[in-house]
C-alpha atoms as a PDB file:
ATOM      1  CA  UNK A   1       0.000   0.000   0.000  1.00  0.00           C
ATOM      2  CA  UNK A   2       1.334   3.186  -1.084  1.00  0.00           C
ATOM      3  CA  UNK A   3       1.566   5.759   2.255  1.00  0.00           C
ATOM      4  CA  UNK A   4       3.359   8.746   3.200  1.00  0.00           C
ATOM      5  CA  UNK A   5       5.312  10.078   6.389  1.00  0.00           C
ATOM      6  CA  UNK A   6       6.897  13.140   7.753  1.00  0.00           C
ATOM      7  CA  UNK A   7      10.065  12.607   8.689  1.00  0.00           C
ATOM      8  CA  UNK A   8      12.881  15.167   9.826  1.00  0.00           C
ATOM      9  CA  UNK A   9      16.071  16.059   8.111  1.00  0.00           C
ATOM     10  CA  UNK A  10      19.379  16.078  10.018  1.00  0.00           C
ATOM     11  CA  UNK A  11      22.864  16.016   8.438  1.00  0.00           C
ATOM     12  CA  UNK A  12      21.316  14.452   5.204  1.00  0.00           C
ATOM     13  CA  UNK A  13      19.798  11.998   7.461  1.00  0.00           C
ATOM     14  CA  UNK A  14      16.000  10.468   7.865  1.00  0.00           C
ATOM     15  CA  UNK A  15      14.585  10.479  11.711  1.00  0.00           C
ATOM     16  CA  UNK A  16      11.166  10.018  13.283  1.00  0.00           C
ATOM     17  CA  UNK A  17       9.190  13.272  14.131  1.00  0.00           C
ATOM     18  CA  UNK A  18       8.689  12.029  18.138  1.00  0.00           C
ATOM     19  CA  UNK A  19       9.403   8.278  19.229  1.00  0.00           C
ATOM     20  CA  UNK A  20      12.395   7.162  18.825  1.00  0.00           C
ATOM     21  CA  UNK A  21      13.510  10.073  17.360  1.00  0.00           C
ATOM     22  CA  UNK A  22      17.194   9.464  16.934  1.00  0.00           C
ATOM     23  CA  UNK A  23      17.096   6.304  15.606  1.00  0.00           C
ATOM     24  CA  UNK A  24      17.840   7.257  11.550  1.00  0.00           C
ATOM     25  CA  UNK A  25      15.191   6.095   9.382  1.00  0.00           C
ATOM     26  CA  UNK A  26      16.963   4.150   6.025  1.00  0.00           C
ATOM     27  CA  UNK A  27      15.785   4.413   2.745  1.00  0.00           C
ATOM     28  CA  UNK A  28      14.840   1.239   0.604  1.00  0.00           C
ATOM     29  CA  UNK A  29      14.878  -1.136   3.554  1.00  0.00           C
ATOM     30  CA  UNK A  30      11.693  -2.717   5.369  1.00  0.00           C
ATOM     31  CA  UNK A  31      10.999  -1.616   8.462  1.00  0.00           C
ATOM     32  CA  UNK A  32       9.540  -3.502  11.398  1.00  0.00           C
ATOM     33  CA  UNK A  33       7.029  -1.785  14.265  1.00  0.00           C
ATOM     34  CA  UNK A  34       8.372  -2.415  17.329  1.00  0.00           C
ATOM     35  CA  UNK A  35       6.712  -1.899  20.993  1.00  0.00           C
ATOM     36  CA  UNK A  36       7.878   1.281  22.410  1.00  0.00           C
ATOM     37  CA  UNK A  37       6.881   1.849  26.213  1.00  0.00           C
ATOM     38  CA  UNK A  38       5.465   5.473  26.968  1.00  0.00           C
ATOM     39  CA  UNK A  39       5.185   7.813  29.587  1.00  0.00           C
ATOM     40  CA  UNK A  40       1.303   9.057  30.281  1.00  0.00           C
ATOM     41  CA  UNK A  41      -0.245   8.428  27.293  1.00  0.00           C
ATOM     42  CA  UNK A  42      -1.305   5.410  25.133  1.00  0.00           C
ATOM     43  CA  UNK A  43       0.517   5.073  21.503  1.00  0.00           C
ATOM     44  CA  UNK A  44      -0.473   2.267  18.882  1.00  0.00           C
ATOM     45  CA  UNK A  45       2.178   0.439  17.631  1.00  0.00           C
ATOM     46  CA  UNK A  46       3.229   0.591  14.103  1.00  0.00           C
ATOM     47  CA  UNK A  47       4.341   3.765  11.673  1.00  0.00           C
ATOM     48  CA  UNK A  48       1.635   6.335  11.938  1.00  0.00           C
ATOM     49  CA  UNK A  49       1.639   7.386   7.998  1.00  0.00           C
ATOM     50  CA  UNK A  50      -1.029   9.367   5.546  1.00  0.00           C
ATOM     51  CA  UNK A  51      -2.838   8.063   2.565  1.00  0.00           C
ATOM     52  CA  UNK A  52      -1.023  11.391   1.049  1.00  0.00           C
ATOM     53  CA  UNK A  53       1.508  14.089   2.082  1.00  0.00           C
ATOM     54  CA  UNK A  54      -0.942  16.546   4.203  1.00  0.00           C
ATOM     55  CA  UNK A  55      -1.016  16.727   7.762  1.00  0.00           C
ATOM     56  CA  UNK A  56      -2.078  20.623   8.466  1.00  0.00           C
ATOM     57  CA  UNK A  57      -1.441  20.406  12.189  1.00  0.00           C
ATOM     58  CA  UNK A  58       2.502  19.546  11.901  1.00  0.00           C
ATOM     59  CA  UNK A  59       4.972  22.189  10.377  1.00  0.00           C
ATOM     60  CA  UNK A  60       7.448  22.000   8.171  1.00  0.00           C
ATOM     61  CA  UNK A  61       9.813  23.960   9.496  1.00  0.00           C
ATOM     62  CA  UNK A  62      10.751  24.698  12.955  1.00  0.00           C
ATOM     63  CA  UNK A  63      11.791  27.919  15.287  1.00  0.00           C
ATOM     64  CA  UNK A  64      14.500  25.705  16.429  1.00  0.00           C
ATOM     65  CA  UNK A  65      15.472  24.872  12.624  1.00  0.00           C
ATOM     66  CA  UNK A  66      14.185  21.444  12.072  1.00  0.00           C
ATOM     67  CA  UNK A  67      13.326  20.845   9.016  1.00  0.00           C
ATOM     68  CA  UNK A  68      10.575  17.811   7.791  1.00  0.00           C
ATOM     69  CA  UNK A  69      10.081  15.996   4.334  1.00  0.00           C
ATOM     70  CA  UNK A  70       7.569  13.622   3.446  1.00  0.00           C
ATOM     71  CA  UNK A  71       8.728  10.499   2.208  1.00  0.00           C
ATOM     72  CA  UNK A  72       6.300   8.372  -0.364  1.00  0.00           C
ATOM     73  CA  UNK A  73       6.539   4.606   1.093  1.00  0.00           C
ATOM     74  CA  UNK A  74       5.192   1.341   1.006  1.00  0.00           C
ATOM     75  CA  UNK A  75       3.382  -0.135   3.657  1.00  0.00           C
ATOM     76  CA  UNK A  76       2.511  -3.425   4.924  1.00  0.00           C
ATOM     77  CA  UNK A  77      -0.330  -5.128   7.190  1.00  0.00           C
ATOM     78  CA  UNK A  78      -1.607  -1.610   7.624  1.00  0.00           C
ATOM     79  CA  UNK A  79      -4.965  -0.154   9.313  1.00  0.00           C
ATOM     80  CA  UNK A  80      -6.953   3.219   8.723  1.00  0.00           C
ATOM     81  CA  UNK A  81      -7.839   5.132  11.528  1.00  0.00           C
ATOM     82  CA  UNK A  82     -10.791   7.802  10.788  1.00  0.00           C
ATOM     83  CA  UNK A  83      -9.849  11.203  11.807  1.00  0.00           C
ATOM     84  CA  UNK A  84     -10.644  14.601  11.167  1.00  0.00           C
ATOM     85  CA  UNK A  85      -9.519  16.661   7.998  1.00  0.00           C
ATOM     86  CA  UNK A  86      -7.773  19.137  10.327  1.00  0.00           C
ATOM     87  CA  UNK A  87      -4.829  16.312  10.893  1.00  0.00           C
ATOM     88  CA  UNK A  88      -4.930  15.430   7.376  1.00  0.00           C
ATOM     89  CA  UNK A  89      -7.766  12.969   7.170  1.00  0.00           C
ATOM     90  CA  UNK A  90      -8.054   9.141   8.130  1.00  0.00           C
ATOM     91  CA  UNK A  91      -4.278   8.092   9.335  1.00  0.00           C
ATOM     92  CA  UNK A  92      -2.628   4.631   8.075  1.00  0.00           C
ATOM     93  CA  UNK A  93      -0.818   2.396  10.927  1.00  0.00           C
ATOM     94  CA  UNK A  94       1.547   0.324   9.090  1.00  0.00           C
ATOM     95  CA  UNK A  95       3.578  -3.193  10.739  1.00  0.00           C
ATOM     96  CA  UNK A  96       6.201  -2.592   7.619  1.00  0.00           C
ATOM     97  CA  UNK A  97       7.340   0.290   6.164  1.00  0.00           C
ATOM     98  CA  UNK A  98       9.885   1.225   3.466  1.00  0.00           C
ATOM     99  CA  UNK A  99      11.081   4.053   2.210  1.00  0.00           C
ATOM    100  CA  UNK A 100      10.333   4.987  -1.125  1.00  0.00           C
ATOM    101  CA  UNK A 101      11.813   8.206  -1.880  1.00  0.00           C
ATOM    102  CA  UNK A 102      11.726  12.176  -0.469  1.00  0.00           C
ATOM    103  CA  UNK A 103       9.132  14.207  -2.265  1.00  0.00           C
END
């Protein structure tokens, strides 16, 4: 299934937006969701991704500098989540991801 995520951009290098955030994120290789333990509040497991590069409530750009791209991907063993246009419409939860290429 063809998905998107937003990924940031440090020293030419892919990393997740929040969890597990300095972990780099390789291009071309499948991915496995793994369990990550939080503090105070309930995650799924999986890659959160969109069925297309919008996600109004996230910037692009940082004060601090951080810069995000979305990446086109394939996904595997995904679900859809509904959710409201304002966070880019109905979210995809992917077990396998890989990284297609920056848009």
């Amino acid at each position: 299934m063809k998905v998107y995520k937003l990924l940031r951009i440090k020293n030419g290098k892919l990393y997740p937006l929040f969890i597990n955030r300095n972990v780099e994120t390789p291009i071309g290789i499948w991915l496995e969701a793994e369990c990550i333990p939080t503090k105070g509040f309930a995650i799924r497991q999986g890659y959160h991704c969109c069925l297309a590069p919008i996600a109004p409530h996230l910037k692009m750009e940082l004060a601090n500098g951080e810069k995000r791209l979305w990446i086109e991907c394939e996904g595997e063993n995904c679900e859809e989540y509904a959710r409201s246009e304002a966070y880019g419409g109905n979210w995809i939860l992917c077990q396998r991801l890989k990284l297609i290429r920056v848009l």
